[in-house]
N, C-alpha and C. Protein backbone atom coordinates (compact mmCIF):
# COMPACT_ATOMS: atom_id res chain seq x y z
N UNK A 1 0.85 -1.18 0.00
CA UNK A 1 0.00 0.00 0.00
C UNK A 1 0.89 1.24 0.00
N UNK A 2 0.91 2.48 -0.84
CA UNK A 2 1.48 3.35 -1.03
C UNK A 2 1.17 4.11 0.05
N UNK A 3 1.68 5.44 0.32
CA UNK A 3 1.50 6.55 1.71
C UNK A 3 0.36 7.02 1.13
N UNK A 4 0.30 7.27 -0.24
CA UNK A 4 -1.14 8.42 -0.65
C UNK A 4 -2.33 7.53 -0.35
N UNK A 5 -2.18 5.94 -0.62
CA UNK A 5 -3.21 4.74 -0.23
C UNK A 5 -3.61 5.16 1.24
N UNK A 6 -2.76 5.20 1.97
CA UNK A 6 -3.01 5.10 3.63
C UNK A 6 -3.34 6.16 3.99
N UNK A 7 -2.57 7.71 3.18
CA UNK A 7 -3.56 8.61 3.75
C UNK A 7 -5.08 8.90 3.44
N UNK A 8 -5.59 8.21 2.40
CA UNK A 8 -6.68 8.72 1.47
C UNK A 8 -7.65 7.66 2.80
N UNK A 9 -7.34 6.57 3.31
CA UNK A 9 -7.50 5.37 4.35
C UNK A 9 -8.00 6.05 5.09
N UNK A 10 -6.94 6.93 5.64
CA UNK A 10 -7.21 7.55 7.15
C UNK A 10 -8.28 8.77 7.20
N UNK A 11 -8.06 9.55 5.85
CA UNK A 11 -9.05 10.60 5.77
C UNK A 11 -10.66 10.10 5.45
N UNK A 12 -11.20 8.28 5.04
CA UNK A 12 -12.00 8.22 4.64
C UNK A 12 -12.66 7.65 6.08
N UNK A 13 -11.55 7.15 7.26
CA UNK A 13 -11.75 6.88 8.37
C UNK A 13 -12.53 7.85 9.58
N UNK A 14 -11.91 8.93 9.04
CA UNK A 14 -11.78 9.94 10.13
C UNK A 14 -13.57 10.96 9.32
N UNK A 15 -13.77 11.20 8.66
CA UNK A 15 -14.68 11.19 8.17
C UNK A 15 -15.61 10.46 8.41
N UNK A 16 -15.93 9.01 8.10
CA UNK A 16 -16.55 8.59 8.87
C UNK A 16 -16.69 8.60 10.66
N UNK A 17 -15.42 8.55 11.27
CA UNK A 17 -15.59 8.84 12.44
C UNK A 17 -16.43 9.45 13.41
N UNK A 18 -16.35 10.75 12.38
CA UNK A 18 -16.97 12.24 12.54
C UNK A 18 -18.41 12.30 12.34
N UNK A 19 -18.80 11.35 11.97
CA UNK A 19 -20.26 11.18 11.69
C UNK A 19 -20.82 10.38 12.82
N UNK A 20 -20.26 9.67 13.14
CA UNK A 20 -20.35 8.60 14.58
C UNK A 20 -20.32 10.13 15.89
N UNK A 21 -19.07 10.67 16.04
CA UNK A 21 -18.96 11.79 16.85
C UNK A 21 -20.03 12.76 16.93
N UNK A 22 -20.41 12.93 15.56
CA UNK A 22 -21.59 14.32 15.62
C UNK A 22 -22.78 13.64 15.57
N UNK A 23 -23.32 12.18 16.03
CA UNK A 23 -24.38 11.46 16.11
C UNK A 23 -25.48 11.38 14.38
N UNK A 24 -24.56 11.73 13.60
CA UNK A 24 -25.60 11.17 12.47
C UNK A 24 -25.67 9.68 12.34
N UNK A 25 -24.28 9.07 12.71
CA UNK A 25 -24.65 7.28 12.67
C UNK A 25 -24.74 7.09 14.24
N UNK A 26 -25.00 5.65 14.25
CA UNK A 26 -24.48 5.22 15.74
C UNK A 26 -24.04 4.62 15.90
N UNK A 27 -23.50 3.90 17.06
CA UNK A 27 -22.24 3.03 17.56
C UNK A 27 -22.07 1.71 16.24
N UNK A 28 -23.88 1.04 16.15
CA UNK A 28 -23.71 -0.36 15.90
C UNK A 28 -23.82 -0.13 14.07
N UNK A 29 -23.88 1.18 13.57
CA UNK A 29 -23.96 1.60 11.74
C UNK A 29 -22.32 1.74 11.78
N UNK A 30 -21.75 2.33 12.73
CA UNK A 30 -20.19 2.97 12.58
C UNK A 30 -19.19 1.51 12.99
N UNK A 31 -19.29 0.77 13.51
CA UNK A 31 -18.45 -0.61 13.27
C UNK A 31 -19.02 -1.57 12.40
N UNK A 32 -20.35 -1.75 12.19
CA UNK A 32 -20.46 -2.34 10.97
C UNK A 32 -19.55 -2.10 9.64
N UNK A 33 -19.72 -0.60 9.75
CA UNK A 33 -19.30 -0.52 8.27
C UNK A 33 -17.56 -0.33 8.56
N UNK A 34 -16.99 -0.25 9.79
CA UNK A 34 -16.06 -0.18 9.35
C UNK A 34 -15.55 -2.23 9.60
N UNK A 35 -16.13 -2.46 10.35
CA UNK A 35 -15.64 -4.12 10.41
C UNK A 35 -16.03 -4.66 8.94
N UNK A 36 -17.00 -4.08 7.66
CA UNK A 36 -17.13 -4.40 6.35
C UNK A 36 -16.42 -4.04 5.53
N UNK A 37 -15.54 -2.94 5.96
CA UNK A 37 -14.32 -1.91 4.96
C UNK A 37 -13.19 -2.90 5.38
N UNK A 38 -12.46 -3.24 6.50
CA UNK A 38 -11.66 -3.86 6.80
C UNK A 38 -11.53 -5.61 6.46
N UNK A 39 -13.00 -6.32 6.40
CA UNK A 39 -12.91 -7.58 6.25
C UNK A 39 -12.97 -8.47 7.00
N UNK A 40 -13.94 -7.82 8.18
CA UNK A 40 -14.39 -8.50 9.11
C UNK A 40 -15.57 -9.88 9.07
N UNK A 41 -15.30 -10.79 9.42
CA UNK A 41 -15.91 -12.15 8.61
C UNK A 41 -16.32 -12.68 9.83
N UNK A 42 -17.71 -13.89 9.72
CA UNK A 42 -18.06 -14.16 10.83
C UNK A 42 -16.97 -15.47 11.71
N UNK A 43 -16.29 -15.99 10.30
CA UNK A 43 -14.82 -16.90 11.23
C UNK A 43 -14.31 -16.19 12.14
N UNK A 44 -14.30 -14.80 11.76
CA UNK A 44 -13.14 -14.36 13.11
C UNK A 44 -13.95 -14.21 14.35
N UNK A 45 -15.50 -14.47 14.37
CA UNK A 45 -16.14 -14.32 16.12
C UNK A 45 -15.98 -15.17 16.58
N UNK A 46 -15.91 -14.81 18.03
CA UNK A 46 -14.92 -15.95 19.32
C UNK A 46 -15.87 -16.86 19.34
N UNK A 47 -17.28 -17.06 19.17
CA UNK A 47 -18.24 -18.19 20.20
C UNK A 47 -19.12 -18.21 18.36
N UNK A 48 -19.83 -19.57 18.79
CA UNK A 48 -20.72 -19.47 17.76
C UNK A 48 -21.77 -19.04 17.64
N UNK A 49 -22.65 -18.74 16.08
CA UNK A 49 -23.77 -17.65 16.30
C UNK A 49 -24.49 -18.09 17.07
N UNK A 50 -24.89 -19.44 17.68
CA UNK A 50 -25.99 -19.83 18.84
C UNK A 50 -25.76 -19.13 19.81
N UNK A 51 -24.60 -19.24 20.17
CA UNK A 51 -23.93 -18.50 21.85
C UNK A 51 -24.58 -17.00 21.51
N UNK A 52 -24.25 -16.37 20.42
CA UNK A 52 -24.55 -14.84 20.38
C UNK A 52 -26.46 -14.88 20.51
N UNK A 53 -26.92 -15.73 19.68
CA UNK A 53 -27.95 -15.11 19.91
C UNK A 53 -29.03 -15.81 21.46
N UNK A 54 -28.21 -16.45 22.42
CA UNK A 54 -28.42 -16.97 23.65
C UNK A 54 -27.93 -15.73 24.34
N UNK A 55 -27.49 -14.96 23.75
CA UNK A 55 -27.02 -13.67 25.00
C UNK A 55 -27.75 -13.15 25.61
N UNK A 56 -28.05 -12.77 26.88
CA UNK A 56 -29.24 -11.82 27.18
C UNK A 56 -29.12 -9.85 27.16
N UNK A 57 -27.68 -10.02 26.90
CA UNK A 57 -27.27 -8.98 26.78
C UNK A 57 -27.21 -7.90 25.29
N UNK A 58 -27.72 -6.85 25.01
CA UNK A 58 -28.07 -6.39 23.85
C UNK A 58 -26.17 -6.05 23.36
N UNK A 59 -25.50 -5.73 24.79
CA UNK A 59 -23.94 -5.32 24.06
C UNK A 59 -22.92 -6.39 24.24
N UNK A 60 -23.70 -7.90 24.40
CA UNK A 60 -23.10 -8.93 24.67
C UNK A 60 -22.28 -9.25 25.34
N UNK A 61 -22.31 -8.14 26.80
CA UNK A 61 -21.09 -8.29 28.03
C UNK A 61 -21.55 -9.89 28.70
N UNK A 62 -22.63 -10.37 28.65
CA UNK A 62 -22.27 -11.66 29.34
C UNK A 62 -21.55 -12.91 28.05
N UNK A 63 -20.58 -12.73 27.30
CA UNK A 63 -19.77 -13.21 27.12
C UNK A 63 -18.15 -12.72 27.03
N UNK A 64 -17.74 -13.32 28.13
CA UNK A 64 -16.31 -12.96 28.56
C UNK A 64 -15.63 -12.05 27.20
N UNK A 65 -14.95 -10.86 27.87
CA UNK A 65 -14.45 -10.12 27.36
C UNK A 65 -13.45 -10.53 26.47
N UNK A 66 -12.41 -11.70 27.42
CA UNK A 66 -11.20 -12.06 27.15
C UNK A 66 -11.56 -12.84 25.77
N UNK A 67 -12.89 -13.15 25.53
CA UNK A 67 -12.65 -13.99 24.33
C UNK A 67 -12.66 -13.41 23.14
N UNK A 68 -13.43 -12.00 23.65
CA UNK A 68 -13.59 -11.12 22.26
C UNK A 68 -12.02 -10.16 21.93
N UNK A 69 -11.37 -10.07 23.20
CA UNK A 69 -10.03 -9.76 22.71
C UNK A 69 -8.94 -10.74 22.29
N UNK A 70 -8.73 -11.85 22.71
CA UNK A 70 -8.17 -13.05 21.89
C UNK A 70 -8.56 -12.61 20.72
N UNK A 71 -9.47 -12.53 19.89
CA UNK A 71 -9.58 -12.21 18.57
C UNK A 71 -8.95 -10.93 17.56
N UNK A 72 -8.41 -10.42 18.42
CA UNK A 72 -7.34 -8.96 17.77
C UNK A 72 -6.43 -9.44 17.12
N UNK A 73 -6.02 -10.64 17.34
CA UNK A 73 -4.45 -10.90 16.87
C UNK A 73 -4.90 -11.27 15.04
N UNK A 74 -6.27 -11.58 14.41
CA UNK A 74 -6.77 -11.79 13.44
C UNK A 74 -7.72 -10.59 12.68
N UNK A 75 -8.00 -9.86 13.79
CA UNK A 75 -8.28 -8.72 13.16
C UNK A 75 -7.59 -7.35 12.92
N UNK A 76 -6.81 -7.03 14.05
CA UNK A 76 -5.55 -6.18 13.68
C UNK A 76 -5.20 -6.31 12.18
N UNK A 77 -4.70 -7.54 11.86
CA UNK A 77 -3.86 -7.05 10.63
C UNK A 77 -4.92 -7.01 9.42
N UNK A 78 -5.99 -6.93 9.79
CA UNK A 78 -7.09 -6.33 8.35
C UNK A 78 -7.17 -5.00 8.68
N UNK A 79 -6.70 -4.31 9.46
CA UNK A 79 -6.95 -2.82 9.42
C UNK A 79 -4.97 -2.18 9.17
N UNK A 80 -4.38 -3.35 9.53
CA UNK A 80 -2.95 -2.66 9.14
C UNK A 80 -2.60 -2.57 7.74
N UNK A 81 -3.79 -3.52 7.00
CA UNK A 81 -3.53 -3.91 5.84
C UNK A 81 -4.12 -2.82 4.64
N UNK A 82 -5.03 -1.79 5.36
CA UNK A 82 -5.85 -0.74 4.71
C UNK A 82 -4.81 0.62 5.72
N UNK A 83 -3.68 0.78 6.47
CA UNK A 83 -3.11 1.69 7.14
C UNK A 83 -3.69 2.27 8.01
N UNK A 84 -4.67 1.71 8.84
CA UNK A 84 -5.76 2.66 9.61
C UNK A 84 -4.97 2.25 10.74
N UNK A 85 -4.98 3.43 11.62
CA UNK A 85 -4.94 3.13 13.29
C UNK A 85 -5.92 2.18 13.92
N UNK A 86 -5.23 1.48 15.12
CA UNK A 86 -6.55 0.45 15.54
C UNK A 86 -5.99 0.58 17.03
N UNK A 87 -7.25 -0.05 18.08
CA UNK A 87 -6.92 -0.24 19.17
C UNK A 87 -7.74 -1.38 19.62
N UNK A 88 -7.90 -2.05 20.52
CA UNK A 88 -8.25 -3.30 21.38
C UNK A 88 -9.83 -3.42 20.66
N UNK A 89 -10.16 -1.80 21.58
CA UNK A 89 -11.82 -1.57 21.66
C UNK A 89 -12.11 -1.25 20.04
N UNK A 90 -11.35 -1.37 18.98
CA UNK A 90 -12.11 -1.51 17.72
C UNK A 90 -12.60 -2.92 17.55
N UNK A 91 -11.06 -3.65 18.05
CA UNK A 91 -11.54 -5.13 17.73
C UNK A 91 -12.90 -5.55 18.18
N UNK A 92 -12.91 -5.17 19.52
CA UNK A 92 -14.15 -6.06 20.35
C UNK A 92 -15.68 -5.31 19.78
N UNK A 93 -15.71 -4.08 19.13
CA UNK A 93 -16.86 -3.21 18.88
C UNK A 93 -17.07 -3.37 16.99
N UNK A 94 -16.01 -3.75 16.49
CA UNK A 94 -16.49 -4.61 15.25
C UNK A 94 -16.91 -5.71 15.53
N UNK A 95 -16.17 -6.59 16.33
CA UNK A 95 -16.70 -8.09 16.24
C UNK A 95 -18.47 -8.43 16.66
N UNK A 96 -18.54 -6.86 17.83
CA UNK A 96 -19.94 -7.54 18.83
C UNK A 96 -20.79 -6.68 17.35
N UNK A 97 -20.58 -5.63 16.40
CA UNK A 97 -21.50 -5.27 15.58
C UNK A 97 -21.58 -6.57 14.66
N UNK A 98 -20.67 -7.23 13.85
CA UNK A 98 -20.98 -8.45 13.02
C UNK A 98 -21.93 -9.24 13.93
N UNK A 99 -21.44 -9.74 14.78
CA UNK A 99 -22.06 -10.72 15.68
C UNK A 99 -23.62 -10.43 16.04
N UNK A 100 -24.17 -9.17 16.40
CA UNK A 100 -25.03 -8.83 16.62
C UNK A 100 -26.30 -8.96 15.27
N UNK A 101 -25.12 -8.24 14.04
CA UNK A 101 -25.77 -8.05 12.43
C UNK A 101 -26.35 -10.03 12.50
N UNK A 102 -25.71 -10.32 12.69
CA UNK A 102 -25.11 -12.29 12.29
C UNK A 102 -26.58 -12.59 13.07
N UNK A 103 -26.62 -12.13 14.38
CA UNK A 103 -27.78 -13.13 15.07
C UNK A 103 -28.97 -12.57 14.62
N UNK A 104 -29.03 -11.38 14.05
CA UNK A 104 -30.40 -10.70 13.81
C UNK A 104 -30.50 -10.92 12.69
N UNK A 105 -29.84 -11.44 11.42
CA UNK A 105 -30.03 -12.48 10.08
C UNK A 105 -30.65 -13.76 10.63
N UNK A 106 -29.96 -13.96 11.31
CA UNK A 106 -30.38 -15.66 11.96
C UNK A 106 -31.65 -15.78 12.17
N UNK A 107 -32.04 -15.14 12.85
CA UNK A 107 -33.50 -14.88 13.33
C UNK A 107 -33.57 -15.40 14.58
């Protein structure tokens, strides 16, 4: 990926960001789409879609944290791979938006 690739990345990031920030999207529209820009797939969720949609929890804290961060080490490098900055809490807030998208397909 070239520097003009990664900056054009970061400016299409941060833009979106800003839309999350000034409340035109919300939490679960703004990791969708960025866990769909990056290549976020339902292989990479920690538990299977039964477990997700057994949750009683709408932000899925009753399944251990630790399992949704174990999963960084597979999602990190889909966002290093587009030059975007990442941190822990992207991983775990893409994965619980797929996961969430995933159980509400399911039915």
């Amino acid at each position: 990926m070239t520097a003009l690739e990664r900056m054009a990345n970061k400016e299409k990031l941060q833009a979106q960001r800003q839309h999350y920030l000034d409340g035109k999207i919300d939490h679960q529209t703004y990791y969708l789409w960025l866990a769909d820009w990056i290549g976020v797939a339902l292989h990479h969720l920690p538990v299977p879609i039964e477990t997700i949609k057994r949750s009683k929890d709408p932000h899925l804290n009753d399944i251990r944290l630790g399992k949704w961060d174990a999963r960084d080490v597979y999602v990190r490098p889909l966002a290093y791979a587009k030059g975007l900055p990442w941190s822990l809490s992207d991983t775990v807030c893409c994965l619980k938006a797929v996961a969430r998208r995933a159980a509400q397909q399911e039915g």
